[in-house]
C-alpha atoms as a PDB file:
ATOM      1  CA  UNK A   1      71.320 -25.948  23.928  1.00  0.00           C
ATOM      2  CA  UNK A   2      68.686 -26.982  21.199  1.00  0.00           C
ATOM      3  CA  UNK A   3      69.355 -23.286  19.456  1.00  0.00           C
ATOM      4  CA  UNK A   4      72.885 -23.424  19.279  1.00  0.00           C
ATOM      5  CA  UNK A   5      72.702 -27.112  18.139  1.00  0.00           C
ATOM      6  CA  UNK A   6      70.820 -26.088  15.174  1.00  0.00           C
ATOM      7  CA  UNK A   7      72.840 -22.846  14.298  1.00  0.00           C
ATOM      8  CA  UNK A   8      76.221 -24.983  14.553  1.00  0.00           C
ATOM      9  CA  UNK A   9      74.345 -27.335  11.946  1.00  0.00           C
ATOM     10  CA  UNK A  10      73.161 -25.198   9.915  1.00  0.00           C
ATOM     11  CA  UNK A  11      76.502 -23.333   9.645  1.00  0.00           C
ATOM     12  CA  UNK A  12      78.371 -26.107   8.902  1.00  0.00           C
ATOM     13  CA  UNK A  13      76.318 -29.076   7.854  1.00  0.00           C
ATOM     14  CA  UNK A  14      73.074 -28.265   6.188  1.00  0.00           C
ATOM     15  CA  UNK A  15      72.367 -26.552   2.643  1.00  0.00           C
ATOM     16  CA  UNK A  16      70.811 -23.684   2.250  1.00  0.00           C
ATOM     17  CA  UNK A  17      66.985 -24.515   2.669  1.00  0.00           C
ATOM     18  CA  UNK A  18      67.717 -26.424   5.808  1.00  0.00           C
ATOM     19  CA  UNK A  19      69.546 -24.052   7.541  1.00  0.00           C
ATOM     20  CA  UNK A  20      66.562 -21.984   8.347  1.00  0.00           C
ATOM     21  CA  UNK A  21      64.053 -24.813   9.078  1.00  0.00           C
ATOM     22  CA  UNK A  22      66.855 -25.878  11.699  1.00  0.00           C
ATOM     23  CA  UNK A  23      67.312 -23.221  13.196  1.00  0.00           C
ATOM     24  CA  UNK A  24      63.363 -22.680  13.558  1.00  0.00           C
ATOM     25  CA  UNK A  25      63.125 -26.131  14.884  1.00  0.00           C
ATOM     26  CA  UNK A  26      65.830 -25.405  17.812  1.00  0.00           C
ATOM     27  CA  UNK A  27      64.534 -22.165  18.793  1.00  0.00           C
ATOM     28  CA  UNK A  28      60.694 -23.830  19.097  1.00  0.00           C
ATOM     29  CA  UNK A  29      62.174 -26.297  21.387  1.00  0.00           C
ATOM     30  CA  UNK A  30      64.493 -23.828  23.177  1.00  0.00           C
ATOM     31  CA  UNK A  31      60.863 -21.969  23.653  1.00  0.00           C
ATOM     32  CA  UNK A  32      58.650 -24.522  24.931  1.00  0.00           C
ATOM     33  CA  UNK A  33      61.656 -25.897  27.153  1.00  0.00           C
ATOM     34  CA  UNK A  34      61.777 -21.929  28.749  1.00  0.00           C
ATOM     35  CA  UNK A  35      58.107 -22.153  28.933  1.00  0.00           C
ATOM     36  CA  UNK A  36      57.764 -25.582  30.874  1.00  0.00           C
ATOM     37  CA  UNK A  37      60.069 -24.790  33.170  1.00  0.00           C
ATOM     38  CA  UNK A  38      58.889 -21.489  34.312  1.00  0.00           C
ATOM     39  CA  UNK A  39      55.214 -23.233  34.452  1.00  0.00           C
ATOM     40  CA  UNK A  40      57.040 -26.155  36.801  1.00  0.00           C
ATOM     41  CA  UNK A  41      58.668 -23.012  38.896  1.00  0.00           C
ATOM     42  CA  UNK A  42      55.146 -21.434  39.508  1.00  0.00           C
ATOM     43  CA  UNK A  43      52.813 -24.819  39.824  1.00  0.00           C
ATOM     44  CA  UNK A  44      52.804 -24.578  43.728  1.00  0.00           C
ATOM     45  CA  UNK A  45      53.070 -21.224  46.370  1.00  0.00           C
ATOM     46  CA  UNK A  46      56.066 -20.635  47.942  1.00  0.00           C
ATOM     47  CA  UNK A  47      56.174 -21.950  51.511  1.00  0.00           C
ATOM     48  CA  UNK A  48      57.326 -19.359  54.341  1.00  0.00           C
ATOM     49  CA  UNK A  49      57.196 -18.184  57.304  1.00  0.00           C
ATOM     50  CA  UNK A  50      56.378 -19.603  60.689  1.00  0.00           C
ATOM     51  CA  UNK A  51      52.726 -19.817  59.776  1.00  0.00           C
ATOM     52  CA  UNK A  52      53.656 -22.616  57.411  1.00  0.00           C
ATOM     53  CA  UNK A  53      53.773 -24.619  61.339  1.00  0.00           C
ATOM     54  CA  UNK A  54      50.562 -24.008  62.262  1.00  0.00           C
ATOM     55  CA  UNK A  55      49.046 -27.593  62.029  1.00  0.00           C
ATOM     56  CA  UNK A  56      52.599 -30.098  61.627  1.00  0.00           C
ATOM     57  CA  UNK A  57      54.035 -32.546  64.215  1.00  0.00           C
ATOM     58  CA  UNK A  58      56.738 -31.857  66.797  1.00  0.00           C
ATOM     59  CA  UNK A  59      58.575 -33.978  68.897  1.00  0.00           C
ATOM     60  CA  UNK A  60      59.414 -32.071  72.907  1.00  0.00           C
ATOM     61  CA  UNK A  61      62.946 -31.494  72.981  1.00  0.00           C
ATOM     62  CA  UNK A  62      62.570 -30.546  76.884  1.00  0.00           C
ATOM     63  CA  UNK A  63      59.943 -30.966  78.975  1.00  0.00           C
ATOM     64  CA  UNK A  64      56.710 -28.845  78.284  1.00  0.00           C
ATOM     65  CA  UNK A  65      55.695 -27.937  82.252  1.00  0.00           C
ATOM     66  CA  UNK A  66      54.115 -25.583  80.978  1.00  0.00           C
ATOM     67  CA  UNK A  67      57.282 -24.078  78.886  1.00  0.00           C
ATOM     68  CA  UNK A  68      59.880 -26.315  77.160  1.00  0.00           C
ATOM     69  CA  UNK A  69      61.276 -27.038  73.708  1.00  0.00           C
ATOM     70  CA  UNK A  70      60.087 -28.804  70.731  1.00  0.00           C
ATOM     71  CA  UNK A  71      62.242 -29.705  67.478  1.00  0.00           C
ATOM     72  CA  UNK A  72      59.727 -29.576  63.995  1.00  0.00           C
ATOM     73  CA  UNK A  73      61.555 -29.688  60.967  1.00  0.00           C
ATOM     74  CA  UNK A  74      65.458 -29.591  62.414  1.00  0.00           C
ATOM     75  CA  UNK A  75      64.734 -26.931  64.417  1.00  0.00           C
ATOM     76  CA  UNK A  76      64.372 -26.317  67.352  1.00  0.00           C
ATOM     77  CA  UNK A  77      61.253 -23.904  69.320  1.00  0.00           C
ATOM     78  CA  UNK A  78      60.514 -22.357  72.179  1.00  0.00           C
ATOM     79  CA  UNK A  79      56.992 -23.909  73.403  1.00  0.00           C
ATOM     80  CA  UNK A  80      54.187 -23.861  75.734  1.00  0.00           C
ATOM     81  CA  UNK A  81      52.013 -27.042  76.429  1.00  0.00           C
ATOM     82  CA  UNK A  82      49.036 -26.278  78.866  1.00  0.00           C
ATOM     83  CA  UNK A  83      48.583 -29.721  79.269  1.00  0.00           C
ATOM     84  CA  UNK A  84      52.159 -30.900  79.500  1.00  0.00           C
ATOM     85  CA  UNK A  85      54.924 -33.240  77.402  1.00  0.00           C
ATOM     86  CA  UNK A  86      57.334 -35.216  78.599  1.00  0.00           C
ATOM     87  CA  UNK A  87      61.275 -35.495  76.312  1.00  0.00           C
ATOM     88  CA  UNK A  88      60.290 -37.439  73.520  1.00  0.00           C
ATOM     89  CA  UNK A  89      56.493 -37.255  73.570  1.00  0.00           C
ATOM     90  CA  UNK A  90      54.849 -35.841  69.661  1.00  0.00           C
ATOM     91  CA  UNK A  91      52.167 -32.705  70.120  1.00  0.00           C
ATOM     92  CA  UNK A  92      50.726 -30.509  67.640  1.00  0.00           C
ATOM     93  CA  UNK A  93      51.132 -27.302  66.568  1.00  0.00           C
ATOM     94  CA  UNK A  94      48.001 -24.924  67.658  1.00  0.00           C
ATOM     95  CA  UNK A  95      49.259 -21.699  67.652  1.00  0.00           C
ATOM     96  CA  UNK A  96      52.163 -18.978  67.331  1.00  0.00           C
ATOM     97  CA  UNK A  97      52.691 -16.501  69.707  1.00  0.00           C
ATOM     98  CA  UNK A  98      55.879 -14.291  69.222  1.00  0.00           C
ATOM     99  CA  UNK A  99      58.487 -16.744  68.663  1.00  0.00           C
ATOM    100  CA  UNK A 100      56.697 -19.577  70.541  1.00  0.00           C
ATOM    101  CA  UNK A 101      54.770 -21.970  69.835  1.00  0.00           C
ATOM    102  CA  UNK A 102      51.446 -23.280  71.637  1.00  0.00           C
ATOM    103  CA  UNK A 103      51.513 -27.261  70.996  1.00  0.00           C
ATOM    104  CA  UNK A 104      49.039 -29.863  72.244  1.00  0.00           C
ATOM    105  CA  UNK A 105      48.931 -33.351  72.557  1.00  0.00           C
ATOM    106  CA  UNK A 106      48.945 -35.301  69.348  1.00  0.00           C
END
């Protein structure tokens, strides 16, 4: 936006030695704004995968006896809770297996 700011200016506002110091001036900010904003796209890693559970808070959806449900993060998982959860209860995330997940207690 900066670049074609400064071109439109120099085009049809500016005289002749200002036209190219313009110009420069709105492609160095056109630069550094491309160059901040792919640093702010890359300042964390990407989180993905079921992995990403291993650790977080779940609240049983249906009674772990030993198998039930638990919802973490809108969704809703399979589970198994050796020690058991009743509807409602919050348990941890321990471990993945497949596509369930082995909660405990919180």
């Amino acid at each position: 936006m900066a670049l074609a700011f400064a071109i439109l200016l120099a085009v049809f506002v500016l005289e002749q030695p200002w036209t190219w110091v313009a110009v420069a001036l709105g492609a160095t900010i056109e630069l550094a704004e491309a160059g901040g904003l792919i640093w702010w796209s890359k300042r964390r890693r990407a989180e993905v995968g079921a992995e990403t559970l291993l650790g977080r808070r779940a609240v049983v959806s249906a009674d772990c006896m030993p198998n039930g449900q638990v919802r973490v993060a809108g969704e809703l998982w399979q589970a198994r809770c050796s020690g058991g959860a009743q509807v409602g209860d919050e348990v941890v995330i321990r471990a993945i297996e497949g596509l369930t997940l082995v909660v405990e207690d919180a």
